[in-house]
Protein backbone atom coordinates (compact mmCIF):
# COMPACT_ATOMS: atom_id res chain seq x y z
CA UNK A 1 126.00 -88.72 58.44
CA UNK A 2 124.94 -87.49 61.82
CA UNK A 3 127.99 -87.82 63.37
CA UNK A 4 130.58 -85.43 61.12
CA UNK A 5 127.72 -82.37 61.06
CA UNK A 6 127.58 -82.90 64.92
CA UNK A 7 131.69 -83.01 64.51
CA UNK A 8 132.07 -79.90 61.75
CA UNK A 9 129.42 -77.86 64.43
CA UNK A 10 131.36 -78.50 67.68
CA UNK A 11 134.85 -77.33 65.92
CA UNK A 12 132.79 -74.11 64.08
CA UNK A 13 131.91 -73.31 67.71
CA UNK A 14 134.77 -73.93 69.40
CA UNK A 15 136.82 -71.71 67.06
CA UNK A 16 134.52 -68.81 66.96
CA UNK A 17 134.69 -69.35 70.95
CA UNK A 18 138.51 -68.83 71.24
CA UNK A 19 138.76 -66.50 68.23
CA UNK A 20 136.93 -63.83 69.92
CA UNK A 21 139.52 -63.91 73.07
CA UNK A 22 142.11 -62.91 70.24
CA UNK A 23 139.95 -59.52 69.45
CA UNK A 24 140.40 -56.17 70.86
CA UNK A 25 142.61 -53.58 70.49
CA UNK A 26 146.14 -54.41 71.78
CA UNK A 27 148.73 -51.46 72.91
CA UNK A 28 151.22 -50.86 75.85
CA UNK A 29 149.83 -49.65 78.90
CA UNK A 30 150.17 -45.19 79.01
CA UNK A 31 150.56 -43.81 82.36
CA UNK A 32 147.56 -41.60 83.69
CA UNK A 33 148.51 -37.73 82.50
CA UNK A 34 147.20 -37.01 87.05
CA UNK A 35 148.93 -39.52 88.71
CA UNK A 36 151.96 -40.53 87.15
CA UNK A 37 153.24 -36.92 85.39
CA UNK A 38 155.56 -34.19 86.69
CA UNK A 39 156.60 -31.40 85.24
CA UNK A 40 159.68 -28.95 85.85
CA UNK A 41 159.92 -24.80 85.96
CA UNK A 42 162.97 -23.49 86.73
CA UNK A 43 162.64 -21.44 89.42
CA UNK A 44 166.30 -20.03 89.81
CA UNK A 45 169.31 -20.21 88.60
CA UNK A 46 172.69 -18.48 89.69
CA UNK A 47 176.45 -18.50 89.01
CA UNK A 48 179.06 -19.04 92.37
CA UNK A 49 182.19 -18.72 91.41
CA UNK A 50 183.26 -21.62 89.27
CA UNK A 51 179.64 -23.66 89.91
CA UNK A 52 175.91 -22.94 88.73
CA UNK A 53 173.27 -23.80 91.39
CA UNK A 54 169.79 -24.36 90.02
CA UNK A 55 166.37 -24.55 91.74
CA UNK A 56 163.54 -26.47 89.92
CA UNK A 57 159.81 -26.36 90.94
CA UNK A 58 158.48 -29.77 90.38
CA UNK A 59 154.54 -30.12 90.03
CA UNK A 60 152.36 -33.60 89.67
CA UNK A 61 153.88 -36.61 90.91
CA UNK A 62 156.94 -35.55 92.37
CA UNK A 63 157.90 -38.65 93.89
CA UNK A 64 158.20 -40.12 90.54
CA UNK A 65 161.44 -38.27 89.45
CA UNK A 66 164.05 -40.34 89.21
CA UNK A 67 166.74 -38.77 87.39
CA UNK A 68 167.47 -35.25 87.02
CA UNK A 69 169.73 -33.80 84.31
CA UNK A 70 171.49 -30.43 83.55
CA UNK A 71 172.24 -29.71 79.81
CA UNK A 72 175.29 -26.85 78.89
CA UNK A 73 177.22 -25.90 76.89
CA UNK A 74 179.62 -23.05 76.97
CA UNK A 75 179.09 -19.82 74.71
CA UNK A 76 181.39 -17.68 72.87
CA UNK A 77 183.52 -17.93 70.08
CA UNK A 78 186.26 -20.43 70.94
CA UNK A 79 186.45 -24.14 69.46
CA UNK A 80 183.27 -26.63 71.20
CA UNK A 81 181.64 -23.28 72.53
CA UNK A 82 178.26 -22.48 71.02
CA UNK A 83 177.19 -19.27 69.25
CA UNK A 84 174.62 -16.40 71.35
CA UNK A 85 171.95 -16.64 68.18
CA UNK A 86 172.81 -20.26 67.37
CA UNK A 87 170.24 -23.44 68.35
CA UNK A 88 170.86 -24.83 72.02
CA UNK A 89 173.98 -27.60 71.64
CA UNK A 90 174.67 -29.08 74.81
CA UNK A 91 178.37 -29.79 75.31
CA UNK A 92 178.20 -31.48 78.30
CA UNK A 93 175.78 -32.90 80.64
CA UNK A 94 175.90 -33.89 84.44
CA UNK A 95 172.95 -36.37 85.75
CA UNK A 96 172.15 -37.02 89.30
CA UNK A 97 169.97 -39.82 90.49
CA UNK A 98 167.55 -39.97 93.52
CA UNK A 99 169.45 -41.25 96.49
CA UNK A 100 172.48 -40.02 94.69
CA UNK A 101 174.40 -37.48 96.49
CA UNK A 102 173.84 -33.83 94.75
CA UNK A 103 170.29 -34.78 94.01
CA UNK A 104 168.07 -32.87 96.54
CA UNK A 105 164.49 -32.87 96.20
CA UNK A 106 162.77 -31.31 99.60
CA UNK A 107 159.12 -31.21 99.18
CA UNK A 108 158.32 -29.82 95.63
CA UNK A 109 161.50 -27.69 94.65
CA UNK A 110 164.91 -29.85 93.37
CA UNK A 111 168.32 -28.11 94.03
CA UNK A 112 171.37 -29.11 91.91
CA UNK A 113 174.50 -27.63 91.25
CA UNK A 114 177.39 -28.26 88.88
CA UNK A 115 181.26 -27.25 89.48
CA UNK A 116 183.82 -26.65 87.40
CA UNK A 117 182.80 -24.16 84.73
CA UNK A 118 185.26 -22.03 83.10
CA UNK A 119 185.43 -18.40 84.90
CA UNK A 120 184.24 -15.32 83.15
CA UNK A 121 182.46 -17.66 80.79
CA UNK A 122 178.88 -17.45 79.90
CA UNK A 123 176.73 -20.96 79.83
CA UNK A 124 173.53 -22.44 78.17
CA UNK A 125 171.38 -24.50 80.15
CA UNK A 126 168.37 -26.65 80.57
CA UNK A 127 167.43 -29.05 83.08
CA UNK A 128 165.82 -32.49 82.03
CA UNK A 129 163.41 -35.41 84.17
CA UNK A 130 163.46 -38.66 83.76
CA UNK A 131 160.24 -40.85 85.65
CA UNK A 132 160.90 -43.88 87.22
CA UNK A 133 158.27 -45.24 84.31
CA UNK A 134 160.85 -46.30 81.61
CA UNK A 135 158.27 -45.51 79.34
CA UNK A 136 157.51 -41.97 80.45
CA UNK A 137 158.95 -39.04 77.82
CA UNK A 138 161.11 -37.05 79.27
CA UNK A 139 160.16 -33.45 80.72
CA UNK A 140 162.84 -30.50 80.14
CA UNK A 141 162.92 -26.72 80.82
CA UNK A 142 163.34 -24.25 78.63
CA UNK A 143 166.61 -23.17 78.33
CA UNK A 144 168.15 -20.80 80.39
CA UNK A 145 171.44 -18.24 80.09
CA UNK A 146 173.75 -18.05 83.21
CA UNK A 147 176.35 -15.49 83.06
CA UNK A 148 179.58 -15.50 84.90
C-alpha cells in the first residue's frame, strides 16, 4: 500500500515540476523602438530632365536600412495616370538595395534617383524602408508632388 502512494506522489511531482516550464507568456521577439528603428523625412526632391533625384534624412538606426523604395505614379488624365484629388496609386515602383548600385547612404541622408519619366509630366511619390529585421514594418514618407 506504501509503495503506489510513494509511486502516485513522485509522478504528481514530477508533472507539476515540468508543467510549470510550459507556463509563461509566449510571443515573437519585437525589436527595441531605440536601437533597432529608423525613420525617413524627405528632405528634397527635384525633377532633371527625364529623372527625379530624391534626398532622404534617415534618423535612428541608420545602418539598419536595407532596402529603399520609391513609389509613383504619373498624374493627369491619360489611361494608368492618377487623378490630382484622387488617393495616392503607385504605378510603378523602383527598389534599390544596400550595396546595390544607385543606393547611396553617406552618413544620415540617402540619395536616389529614378530615370525615365515621361517629360512635361507631373509625378506622385513616396519613398519606403525596409530593415534588415524581416519582421520590422515598413517606414514610408509622406507623399510628395514633383513637377516636370
Amino acid at each position: 500500500m506504501r509503495n503506489p502512494v510513494v509511486i502516485t506522489t513522485l509522478l504528481l511531482f514530477a508533472l507539476v515540476s515540468l508543467s510549470g516550464c510550459a507556463l509563461g507568456r509566449k510571443q515573437w521577439p519585437e525589436a527595441a523602438r531605440s536601437e533597432d528603428r529608423f525613420t525617413l523625412k524627405l528632405m528634397d526632391g527635384e525633377r532633371i530632365d527625364d529623372c527625379l533625384v530624391i534626398k532622404v534624412a534617415v534618423s535612428g538606426a541608420v545602418e539598419r536600412l536595407w532596402r529603399a523604395s520609391v513609389l509613383y505614379e504619373a498624374v493627369g488624365d491619360e489611361e494608368g495616370q492618377g487623378c490630382k484629388g484622387c488617393p495616392f496609386v503607385p504605378r510603378s515602383a523602383q527598389h534599390f538595395t544596400r550595396g546595390q548600385e544607385g543606393f547611396d547612404l553617406q552618413g544620415n541622408v540617402l540619395r536616389l534617383s529614378i530615370c525615365g519619366l515621361e517629360p512635361g509630366v507631373e509625378y506622385r511619390f513616396r519613398v519606403s524602408g525596409k530593415s534588415e529585421i524581416p519582421t520590422m514594418a515598413l517606414q514610408y514618407t509622406d507623399v510628395y508632388m514633383a513637377e516636370p
